[in-house]
Protein backbone atom coordinates (compact mmCIF):
# COMPACT_ATOMS: atom_id res chain seq x y z
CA UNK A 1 0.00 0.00 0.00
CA UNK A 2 1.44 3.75 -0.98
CA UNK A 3 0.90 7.18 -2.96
CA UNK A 4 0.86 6.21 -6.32
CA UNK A 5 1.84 9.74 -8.04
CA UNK A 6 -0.91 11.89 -9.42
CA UNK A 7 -1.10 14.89 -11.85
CA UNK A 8 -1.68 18.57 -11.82
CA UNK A 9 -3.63 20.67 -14.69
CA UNK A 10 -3.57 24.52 -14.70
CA UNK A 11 -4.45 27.45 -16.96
CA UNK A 12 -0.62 28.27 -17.83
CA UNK A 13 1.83 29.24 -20.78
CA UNK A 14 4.56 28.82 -19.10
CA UNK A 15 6.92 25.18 -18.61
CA UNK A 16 5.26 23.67 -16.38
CA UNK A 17 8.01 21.05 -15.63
CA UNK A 18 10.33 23.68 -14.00
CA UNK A 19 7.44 25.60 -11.99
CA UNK A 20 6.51 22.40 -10.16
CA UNK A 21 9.80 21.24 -9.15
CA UNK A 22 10.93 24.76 -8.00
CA UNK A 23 7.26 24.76 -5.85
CA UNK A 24 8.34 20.82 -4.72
CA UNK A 25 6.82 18.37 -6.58
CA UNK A 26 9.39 15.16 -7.28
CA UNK A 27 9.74 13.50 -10.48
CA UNK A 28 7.88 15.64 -12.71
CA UNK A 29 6.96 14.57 -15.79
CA UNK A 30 6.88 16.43 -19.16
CA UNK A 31 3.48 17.83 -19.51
CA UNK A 32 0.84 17.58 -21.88
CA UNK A 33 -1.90 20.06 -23.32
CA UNK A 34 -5.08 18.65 -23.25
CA UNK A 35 -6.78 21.86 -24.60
CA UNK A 36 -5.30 25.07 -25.32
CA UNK A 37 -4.44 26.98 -22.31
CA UNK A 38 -4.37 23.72 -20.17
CA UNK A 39 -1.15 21.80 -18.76
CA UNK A 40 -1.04 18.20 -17.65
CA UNK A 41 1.68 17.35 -15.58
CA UNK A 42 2.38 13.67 -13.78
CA UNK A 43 4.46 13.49 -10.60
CA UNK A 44 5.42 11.01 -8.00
CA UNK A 45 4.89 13.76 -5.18
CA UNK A 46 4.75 17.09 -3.99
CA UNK A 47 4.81 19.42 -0.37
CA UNK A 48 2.00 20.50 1.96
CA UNK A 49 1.97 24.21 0.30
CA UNK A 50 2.99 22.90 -3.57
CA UNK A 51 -0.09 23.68 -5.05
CA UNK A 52 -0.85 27.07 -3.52
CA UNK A 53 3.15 28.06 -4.40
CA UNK A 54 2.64 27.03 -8.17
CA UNK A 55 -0.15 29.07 -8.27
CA UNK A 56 1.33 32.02 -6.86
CA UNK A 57 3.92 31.72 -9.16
CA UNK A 58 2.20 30.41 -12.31
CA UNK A 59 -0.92 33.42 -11.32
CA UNK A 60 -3.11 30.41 -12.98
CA UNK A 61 -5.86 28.11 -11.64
CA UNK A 62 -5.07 25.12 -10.74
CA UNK A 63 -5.43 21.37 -9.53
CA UNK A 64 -3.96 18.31 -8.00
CA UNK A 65 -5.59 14.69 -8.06
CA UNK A 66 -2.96 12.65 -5.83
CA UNK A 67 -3.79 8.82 -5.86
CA UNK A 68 -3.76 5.86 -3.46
CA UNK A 69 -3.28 2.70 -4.77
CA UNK A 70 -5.76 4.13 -7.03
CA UNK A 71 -8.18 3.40 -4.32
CA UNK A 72 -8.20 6.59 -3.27
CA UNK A 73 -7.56 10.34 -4.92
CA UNK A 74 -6.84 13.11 -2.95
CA UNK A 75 -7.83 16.68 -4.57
CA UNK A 76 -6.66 20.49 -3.83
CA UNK A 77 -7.52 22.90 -6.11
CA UNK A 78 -6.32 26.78 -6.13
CA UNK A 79 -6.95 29.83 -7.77
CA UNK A 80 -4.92 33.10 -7.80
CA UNK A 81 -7.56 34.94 -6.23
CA UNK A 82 -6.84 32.70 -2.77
CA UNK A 83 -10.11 30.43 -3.54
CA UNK A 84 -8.76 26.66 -2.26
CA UNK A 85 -11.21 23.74 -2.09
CA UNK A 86 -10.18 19.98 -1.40
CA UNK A 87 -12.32 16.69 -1.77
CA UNK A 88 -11.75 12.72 -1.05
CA UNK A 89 -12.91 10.37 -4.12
CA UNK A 90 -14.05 7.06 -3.68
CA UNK A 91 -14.88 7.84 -0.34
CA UNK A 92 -16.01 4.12 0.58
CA UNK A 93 -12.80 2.88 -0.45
CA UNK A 94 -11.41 5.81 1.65
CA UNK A 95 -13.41 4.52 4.98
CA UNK A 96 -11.62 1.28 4.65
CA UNK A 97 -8.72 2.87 4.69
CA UNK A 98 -9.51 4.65 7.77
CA UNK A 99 -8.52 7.86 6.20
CA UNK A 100 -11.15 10.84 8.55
CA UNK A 101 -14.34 11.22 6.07
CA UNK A 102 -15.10 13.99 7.99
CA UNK A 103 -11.95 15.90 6.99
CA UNK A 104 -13.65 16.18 3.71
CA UNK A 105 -17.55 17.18 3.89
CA UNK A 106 -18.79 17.10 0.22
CA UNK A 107 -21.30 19.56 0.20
CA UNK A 108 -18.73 22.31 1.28
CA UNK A 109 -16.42 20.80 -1.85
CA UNK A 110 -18.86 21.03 -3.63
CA UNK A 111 -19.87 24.19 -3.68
CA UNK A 112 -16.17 25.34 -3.40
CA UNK A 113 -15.01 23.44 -6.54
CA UNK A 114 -18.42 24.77 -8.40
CA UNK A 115 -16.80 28.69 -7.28
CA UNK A 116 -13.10 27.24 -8.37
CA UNK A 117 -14.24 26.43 -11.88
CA UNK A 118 -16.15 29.33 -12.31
CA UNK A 119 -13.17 31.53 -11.70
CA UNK A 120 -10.85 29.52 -13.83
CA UNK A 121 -13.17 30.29 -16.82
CA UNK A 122 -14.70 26.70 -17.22
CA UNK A 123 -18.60 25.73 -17.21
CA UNK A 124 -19.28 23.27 -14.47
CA UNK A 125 -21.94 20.20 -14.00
CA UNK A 126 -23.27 20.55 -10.56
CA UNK A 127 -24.93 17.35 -10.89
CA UNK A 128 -21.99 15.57 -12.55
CA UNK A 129 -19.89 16.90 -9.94
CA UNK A 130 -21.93 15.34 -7.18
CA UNK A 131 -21.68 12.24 -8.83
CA UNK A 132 -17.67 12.12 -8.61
CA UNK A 133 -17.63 13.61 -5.47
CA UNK A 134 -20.00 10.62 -3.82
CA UNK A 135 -19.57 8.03 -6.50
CA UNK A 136 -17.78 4.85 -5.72
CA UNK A 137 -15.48 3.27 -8.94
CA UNK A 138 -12.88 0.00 -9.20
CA UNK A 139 -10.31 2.85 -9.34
CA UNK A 140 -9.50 6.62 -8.25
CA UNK A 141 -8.82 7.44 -11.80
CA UNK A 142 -12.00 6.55 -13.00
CA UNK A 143 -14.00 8.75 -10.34
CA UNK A 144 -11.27 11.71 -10.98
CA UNK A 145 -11.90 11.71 -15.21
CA UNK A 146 -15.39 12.08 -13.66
CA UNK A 147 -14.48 15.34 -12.33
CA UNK A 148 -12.46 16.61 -14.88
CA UNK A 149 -15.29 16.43 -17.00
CA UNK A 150 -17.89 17.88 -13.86
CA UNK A 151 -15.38 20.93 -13.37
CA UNK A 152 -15.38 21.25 -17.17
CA UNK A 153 -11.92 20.95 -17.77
CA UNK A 154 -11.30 20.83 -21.26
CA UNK A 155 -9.68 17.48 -22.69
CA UNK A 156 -9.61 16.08 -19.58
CA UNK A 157 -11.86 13.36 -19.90
């Protein structure tokens, strides 16, 4: 049982490989561009402030899926404006593990990551949303595609 990596997509121009190492993620790998605009990034991990210091540094939105055993994802999401949000998917899976389900009440993610998207310019799915935030899947991955497409993330299906 362990972290299994995870990936990062933001709203920047700029090489994303470099940002995220100097803000502390670990074996970064090149990025990809799902839709213009966007960044994809893979990494093995990253630092208790990583996100919020790419994004001060980047002035983009962005956000982190981190996986367990792709049980379990772990998302923060930032915006340059200060607006943070962070959810547990496959929150059944998650009990198992013991990890606090209370540390993560859904209907406050919710309505933060609905506010997130909206200030990174994208067109969310409420009802799509509550479906990855709740929704139980084989794997992590499955459940986080779910709210790529919920936060409307372009490409990132």
């Amino acid at each position: 049982m362990g972290n299994s990596g995870g990936s990062l997509t933001t709203r920047s121009a700029a090489g994303l490989r470099g940002l995220m190492e100097s803000a502390g993620f670990t074996e970064v790998e090149d990025g990809k561009s799902p839709a213009e605009g966007w960044q994809v990034a893979d990494f093995a991990e990253y630092g208790r402030r990583s996100v919020a210091d790419l994004v001060r540094g980047t002035g983009a939105p962005a956000i982190l899926v981190s996986f367990l055993d792709s049980d379990v994802a772990f998302v923060e999401a930032v915006t340059p404006g200060g607006g943070t949000w962070e959810a547990l998917l496959n929150r059944a899976m998650a009990d198992d593990y013991g990890i606090p389900l209370d540390r993560f009440p859904v209907e406050a993610a919710a309505r933060e990551a609905l506010a997130w998207a909206t200030a990174a310019g994208l067109t969310p799915d409420e009802e799509l949303l509550g479906q990855a935030l709740t929704g139980s899947a084989a794997f992590a991955e499955e459940l986080s595609s779910l709210l790529f497409v919920a936060l409307g993330l372009p490409g990132r299906s």
